[in-house]
PDB file of N, CA and C in Angstrom:
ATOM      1  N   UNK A   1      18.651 -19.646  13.726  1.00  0.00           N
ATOM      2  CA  UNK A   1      18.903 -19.695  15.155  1.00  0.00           C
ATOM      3  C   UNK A   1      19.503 -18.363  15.578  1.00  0.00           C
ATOM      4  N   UNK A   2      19.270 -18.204  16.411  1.00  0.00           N
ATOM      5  CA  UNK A   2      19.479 -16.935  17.056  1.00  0.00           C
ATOM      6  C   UNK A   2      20.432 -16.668  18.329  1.00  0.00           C
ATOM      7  N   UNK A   3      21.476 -15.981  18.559  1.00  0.00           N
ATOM      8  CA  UNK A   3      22.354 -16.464  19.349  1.00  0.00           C
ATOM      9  C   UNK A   3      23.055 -15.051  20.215  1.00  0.00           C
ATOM     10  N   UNK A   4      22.972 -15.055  21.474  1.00  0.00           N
ATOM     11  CA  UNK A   4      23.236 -13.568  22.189  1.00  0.00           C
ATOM     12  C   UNK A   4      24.891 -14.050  23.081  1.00  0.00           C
ATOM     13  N   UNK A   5      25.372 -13.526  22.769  1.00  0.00           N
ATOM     14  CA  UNK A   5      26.832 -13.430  23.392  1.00  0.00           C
ATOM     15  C   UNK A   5      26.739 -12.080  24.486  1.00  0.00           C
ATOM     16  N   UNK A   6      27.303 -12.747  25.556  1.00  0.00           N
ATOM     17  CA  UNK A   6      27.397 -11.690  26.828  1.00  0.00           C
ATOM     18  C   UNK A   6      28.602 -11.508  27.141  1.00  0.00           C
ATOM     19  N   UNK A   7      29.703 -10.622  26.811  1.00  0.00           N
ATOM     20  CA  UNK A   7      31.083 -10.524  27.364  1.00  0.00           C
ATOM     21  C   UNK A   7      31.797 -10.794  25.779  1.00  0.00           C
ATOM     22  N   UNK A   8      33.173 -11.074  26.043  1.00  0.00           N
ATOM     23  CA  UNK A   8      34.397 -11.094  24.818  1.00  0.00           C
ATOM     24  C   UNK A   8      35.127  -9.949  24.807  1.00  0.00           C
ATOM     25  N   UNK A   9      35.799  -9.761  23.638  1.00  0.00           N
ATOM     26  CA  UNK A   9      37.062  -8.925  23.177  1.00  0.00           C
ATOM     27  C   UNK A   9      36.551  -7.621  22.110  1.00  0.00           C
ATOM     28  N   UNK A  10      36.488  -6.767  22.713  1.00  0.00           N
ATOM     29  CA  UNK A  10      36.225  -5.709  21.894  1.00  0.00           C
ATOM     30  C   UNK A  10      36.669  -5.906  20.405  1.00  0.00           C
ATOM     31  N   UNK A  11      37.665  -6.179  20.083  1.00  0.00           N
ATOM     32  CA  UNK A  11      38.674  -5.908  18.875  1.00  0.00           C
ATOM     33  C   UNK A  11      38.340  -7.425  18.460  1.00  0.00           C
ATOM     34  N   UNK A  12      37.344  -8.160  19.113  1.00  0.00           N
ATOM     35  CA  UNK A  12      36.989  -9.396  18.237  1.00  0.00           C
ATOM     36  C   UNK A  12      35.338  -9.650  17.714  1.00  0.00           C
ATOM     37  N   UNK A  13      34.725  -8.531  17.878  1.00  0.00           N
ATOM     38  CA  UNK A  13      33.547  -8.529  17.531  1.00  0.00           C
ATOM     39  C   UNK A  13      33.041  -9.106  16.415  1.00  0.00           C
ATOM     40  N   UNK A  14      34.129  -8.363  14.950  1.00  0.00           N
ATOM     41  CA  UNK A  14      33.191  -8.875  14.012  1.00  0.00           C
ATOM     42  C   UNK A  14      33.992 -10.333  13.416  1.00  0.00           C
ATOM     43  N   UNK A  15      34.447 -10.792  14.251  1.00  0.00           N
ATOM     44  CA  UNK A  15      34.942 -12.418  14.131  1.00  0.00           C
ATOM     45  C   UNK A  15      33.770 -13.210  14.423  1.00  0.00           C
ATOM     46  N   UNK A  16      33.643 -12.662  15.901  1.00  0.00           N
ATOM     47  CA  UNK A  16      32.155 -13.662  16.286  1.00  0.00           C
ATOM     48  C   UNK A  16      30.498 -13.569  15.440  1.00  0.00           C
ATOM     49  N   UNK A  17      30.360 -12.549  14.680  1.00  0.00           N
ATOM     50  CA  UNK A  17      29.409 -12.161  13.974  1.00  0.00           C
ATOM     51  C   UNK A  17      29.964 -13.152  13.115  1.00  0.00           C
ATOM     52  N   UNK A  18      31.070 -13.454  12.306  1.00  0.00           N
ATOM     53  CA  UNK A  18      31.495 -13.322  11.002  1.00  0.00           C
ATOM     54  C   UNK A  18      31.348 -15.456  11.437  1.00  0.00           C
ATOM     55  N   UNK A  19      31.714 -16.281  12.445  1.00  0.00           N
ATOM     56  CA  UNK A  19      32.041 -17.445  12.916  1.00  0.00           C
ATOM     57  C   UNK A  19      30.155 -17.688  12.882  1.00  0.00           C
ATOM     58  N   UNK A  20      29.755 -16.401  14.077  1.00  0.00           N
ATOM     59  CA  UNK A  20      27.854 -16.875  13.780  1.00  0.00           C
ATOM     60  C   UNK A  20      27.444 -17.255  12.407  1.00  0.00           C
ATOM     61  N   UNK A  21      27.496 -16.348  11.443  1.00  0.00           N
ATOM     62  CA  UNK A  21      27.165 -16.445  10.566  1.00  0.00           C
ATOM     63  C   UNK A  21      27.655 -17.969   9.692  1.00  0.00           C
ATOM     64  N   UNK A  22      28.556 -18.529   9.760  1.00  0.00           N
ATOM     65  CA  UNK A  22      28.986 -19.502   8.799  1.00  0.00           C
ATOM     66  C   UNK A  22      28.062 -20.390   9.454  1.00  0.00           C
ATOM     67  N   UNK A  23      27.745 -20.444  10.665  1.00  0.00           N
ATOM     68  CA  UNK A  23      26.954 -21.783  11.374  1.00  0.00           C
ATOM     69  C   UNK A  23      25.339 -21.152  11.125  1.00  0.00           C
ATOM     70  N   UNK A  24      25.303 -19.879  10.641  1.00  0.00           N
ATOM     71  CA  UNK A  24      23.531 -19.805  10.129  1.00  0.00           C
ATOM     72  C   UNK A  24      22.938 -19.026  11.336  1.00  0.00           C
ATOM     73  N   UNK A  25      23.623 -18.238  12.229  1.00  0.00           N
ATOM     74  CA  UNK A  25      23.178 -17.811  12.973  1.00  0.00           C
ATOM     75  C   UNK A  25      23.487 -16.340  13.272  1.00  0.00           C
ATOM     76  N   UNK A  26      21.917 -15.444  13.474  1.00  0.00           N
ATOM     77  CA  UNK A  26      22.221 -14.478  13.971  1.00  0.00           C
ATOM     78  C   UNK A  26      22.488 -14.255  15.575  1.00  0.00           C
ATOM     79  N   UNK A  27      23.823 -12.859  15.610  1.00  0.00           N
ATOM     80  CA  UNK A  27      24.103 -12.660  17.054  1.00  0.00           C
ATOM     81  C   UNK A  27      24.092 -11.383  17.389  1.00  0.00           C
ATOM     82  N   UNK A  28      23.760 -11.098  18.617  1.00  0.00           N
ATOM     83  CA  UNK A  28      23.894 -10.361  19.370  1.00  0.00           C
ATOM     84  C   UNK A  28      24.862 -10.213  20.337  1.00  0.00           C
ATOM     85  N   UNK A  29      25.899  -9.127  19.989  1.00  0.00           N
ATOM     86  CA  UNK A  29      26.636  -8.702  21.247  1.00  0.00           C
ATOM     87  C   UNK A  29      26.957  -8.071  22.291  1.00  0.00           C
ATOM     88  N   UNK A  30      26.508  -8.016  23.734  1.00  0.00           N
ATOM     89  CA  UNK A  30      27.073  -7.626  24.463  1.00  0.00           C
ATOM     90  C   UNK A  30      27.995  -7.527  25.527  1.00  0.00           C
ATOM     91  N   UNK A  31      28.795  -6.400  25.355  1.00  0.00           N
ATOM     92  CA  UNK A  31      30.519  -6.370  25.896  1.00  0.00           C
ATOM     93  C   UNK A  31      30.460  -5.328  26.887  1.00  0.00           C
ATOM     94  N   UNK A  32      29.510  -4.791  27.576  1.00  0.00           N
ATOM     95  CA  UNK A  32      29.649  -3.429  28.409  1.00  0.00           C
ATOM     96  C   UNK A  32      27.861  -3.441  28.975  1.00  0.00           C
ATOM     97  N   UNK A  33      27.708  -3.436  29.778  1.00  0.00           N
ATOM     98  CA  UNK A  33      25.953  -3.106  30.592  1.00  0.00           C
ATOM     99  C   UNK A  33      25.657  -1.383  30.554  1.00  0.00           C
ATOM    100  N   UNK A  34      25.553  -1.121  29.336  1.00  0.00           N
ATOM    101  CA  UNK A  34      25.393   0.538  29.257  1.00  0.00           C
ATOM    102  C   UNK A  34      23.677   0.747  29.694  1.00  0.00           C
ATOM    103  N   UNK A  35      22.518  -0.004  29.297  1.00  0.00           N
ATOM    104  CA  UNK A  35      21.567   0.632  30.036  1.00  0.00           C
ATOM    105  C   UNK A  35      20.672  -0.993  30.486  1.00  0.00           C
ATOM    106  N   UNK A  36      21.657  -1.823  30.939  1.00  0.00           N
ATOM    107  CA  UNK A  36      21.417  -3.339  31.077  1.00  0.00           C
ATOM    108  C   UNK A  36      21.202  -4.252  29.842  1.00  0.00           C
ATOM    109  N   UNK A  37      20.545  -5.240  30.376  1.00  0.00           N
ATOM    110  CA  UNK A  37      19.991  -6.151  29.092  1.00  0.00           C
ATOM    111  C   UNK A  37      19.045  -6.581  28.698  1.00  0.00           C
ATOM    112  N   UNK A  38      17.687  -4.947  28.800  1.00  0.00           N
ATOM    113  CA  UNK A  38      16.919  -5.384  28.319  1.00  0.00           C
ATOM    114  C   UNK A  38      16.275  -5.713  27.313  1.00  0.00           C
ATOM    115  N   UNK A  39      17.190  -5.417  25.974  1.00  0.00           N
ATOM    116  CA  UNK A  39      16.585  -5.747  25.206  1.00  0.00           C
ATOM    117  C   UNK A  39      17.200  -7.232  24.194  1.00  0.00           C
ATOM    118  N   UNK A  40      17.401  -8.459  24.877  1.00  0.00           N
ATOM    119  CA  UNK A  40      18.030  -9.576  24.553  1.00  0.00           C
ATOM    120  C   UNK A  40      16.947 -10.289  23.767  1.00  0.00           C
ATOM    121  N   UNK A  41      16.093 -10.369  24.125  1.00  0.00           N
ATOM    122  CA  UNK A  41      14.659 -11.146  23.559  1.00  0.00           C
ATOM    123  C   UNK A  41      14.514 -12.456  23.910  1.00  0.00           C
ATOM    124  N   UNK A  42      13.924 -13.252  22.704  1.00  0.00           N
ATOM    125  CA  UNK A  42      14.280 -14.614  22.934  1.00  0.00           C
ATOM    126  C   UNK A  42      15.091 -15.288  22.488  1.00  0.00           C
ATOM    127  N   UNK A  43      16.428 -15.217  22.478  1.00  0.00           N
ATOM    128  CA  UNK A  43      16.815 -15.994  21.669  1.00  0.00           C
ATOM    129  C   UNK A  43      17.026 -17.525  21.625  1.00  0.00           C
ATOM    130  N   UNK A  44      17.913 -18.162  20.932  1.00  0.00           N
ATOM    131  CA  UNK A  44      17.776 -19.769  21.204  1.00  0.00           C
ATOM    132  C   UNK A  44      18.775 -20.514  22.206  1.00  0.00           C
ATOM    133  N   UNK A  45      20.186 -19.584  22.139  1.00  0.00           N
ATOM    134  CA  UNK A  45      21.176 -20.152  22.516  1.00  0.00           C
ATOM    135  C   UNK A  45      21.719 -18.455  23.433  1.00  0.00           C
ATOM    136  N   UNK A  46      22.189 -18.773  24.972  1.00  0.00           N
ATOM    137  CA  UNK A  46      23.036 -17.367  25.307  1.00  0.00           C
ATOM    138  C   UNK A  46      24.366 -18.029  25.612  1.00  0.00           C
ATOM    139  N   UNK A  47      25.605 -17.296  24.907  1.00  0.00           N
ATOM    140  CA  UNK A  47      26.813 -17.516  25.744  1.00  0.00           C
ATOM    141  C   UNK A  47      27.598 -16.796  26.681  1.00  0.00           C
ATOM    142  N   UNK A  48      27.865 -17.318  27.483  1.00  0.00           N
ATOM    143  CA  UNK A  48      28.449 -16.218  28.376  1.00  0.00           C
ATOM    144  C   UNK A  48      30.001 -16.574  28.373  1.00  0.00           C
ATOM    145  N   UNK A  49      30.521 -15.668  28.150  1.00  0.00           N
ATOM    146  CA  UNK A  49      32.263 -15.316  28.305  1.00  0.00           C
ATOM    147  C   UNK A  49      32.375 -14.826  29.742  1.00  0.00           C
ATOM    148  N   UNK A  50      32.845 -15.940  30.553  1.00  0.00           N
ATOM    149  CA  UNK A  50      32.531 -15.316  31.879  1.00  0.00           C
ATOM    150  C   UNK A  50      34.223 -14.609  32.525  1.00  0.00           C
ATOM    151  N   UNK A  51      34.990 -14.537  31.912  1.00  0.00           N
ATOM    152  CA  UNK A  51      36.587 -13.743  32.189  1.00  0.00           C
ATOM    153  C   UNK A  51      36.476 -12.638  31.837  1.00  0.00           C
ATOM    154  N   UNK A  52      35.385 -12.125  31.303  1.00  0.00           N
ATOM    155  CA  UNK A  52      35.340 -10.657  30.568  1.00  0.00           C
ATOM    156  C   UNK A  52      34.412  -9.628  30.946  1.00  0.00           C
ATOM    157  N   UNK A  53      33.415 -10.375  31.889  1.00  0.00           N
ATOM    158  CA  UNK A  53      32.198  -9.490  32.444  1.00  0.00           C
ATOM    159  C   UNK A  53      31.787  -9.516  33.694  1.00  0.00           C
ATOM    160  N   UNK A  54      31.451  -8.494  34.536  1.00  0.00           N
ATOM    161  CA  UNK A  54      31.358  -9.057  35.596  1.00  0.00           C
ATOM    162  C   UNK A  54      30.351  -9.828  36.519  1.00  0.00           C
ATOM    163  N   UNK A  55      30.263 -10.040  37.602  1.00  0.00           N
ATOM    164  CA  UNK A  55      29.120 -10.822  38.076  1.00  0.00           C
ATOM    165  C   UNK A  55      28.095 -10.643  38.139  1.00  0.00           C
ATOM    166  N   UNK A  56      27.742  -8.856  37.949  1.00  0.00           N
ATOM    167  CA  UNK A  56      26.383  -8.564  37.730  1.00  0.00           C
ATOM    168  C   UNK A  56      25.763  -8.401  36.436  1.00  0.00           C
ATOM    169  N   UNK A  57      26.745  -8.472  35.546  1.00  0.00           N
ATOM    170  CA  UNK A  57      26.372  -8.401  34.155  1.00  0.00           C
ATOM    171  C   UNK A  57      25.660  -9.934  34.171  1.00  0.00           C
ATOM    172  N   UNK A  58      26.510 -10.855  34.736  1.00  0.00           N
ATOM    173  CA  UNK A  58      25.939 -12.245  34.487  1.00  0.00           C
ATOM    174  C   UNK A  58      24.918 -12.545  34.868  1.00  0.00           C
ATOM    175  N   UNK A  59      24.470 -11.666  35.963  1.00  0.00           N
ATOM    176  CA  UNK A  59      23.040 -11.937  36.593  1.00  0.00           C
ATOM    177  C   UNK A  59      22.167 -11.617  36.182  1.00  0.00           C
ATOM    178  N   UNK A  60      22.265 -10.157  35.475  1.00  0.00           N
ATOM    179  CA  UNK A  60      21.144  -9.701  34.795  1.00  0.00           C
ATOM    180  C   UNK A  60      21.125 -10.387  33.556  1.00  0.00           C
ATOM    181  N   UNK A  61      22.058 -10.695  32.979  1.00  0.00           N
ATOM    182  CA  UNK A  61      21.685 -11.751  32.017  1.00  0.00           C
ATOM    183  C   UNK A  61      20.581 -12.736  32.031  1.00  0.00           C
ATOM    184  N   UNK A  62      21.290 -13.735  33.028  1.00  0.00           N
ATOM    185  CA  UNK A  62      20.567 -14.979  33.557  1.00  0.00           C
ATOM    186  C   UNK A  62      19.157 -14.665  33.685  1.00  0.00           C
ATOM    187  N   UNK A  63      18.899 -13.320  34.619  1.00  0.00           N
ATOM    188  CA  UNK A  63      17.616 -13.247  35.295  1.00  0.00           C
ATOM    189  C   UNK A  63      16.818 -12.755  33.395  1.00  0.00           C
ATOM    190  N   UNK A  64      17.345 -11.780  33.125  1.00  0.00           N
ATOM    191  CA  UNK A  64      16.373 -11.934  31.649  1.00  0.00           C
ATOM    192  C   UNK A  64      16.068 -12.752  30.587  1.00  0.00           C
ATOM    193  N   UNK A  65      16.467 -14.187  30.698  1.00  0.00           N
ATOM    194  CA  UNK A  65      16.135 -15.322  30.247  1.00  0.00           C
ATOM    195  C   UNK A  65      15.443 -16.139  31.434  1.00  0.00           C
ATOM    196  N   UNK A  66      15.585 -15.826  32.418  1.00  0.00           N
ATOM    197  CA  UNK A  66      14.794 -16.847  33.548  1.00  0.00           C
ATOM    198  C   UNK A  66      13.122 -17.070  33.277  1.00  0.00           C
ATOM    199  N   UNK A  67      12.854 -18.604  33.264  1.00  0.00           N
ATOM    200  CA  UNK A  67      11.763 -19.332  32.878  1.00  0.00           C
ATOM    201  C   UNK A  67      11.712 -19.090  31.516  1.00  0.00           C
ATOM    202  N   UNK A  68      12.311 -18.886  30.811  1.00  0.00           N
ATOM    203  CA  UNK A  68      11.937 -19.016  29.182  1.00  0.00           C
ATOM    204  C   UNK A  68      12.934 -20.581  28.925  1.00  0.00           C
ATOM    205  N   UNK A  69      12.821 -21.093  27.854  1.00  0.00           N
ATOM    206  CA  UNK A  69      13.257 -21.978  27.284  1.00  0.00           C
ATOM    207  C   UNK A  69      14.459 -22.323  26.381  1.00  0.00           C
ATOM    208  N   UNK A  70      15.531 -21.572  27.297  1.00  0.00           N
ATOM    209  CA  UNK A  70      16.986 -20.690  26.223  1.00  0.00           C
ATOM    210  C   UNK A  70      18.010 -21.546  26.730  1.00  0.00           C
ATOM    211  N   UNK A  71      18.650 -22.096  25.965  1.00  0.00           N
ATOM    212  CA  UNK A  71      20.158 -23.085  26.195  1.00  0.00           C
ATOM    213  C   UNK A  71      21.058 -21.883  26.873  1.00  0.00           C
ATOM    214  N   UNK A  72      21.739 -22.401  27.724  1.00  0.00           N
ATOM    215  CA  UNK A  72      23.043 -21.003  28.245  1.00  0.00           C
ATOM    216  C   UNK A  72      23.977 -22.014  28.006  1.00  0.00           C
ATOM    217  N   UNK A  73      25.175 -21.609  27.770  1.00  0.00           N
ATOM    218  CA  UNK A  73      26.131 -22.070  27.282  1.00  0.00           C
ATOM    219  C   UNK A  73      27.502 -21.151  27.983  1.00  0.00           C
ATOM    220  N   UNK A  74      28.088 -21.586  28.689  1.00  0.00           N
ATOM    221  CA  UNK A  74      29.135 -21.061  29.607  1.00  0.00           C
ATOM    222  C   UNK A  74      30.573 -21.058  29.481  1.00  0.00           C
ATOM    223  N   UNK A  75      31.632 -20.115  28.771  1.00  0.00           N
ATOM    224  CA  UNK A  75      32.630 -20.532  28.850  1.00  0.00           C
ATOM    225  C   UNK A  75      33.721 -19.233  29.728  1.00  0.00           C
ATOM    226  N   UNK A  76      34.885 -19.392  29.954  1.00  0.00           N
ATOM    227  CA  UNK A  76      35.677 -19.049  31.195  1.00  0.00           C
ATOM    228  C   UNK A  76      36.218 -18.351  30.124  1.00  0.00           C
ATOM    229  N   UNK A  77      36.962 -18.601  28.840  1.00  0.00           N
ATOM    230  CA  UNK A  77      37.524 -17.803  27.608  1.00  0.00           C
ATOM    231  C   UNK A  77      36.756 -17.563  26.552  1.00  0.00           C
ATOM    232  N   UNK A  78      37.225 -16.262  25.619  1.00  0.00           N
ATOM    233  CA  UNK A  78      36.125 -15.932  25.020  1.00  0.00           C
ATOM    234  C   UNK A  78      37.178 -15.641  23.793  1.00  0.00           C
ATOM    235  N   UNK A  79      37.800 -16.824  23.598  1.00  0.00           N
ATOM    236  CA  UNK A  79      38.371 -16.905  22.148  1.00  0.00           C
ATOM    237  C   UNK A  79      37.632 -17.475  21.118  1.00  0.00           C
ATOM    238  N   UNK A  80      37.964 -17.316  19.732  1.00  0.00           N
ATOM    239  CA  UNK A  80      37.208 -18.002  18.823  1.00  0.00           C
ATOM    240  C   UNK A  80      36.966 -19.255  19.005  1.00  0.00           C
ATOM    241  N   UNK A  81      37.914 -20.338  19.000  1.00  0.00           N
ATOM    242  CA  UNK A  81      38.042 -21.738  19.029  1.00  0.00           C
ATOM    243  C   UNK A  81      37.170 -22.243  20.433  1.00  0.00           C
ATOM    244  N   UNK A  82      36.572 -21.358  21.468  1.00  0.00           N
ATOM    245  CA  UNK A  82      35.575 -21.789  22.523  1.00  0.00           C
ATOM    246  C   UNK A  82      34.308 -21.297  21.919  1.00  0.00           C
ATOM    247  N   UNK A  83      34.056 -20.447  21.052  1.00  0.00           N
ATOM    248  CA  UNK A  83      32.826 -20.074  20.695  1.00  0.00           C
ATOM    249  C   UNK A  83      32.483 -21.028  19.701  1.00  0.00           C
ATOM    250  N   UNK A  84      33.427 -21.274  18.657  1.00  0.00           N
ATOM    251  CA  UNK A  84      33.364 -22.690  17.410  1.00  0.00           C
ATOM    252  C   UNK A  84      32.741 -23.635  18.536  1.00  0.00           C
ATOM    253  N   UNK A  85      33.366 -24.270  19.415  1.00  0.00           N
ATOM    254  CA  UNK A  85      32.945 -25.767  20.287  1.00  0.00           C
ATOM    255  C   UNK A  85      31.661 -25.578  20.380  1.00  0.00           C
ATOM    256  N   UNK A  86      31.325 -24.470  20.536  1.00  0.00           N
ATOM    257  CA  UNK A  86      29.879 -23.707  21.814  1.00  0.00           C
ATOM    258  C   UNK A  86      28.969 -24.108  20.762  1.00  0.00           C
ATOM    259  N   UNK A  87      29.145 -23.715  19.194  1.00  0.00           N
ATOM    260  CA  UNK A  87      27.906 -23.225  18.085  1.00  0.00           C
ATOM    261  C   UNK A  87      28.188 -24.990  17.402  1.00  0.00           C
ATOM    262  N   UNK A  88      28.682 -25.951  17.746  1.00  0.00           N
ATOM    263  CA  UNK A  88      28.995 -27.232  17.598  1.00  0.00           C
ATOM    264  C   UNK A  88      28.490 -27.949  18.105  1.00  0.00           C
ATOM    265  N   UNK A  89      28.626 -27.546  19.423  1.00  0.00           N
ATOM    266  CA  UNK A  89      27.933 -28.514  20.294  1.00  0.00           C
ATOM    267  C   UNK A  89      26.061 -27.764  20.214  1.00  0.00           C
ATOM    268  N   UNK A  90      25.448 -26.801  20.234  1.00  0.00           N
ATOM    269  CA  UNK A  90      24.311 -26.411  20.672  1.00  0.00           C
ATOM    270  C   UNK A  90      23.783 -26.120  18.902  1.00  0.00           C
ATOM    271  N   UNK A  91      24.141 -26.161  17.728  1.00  0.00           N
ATOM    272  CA  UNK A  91      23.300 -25.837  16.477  1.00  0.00           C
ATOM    273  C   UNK A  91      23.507 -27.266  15.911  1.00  0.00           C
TER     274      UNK A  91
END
């Protein structure tokens, strides 16, 4: 499963790689819109850390999964113990 994170904690990156991985999943992170998001693909599951990014990051998100068949998964904090619930509830 394949799993794209939008937003979080700089200085927590390779936690969330390291948390993907025990649940079998590769991730993708992005924490900054340096030349947008186009290259997200398909993945299976997107989460968005929405306290950490701003509203247009979220849009272009959204809009580059729009009409594909991708779970979004939404949380307000972008601590470990909300990303655990997230890869719990959706793998």
């Amino acid at each position: 499963m394949s799993v794209v994170i939008v937003g979080g904690n700089e200085c927590m990156i390779r936690q969330y790689k390291d948390l993907c991985n025990e649940y079998k999943c590769k991730a993708k992170i992005y924490l900054k819109m340096a030349r947008g998001l186009k290259n997200i693909g398909t993945p299976d599951l997107l989460v968005l850390f929405t306290s950490t990014v701003s509203h247009k990051m979220i849009r272009c998100a959204l809009s580059e999964v729009k009409g594909r068949n991708i779970k979004i998964a939404r949380s307000h904090t972008s601590s470990i113990a909300a990303l655990k619930s997230i890869l719990e509830k959706h793998v």
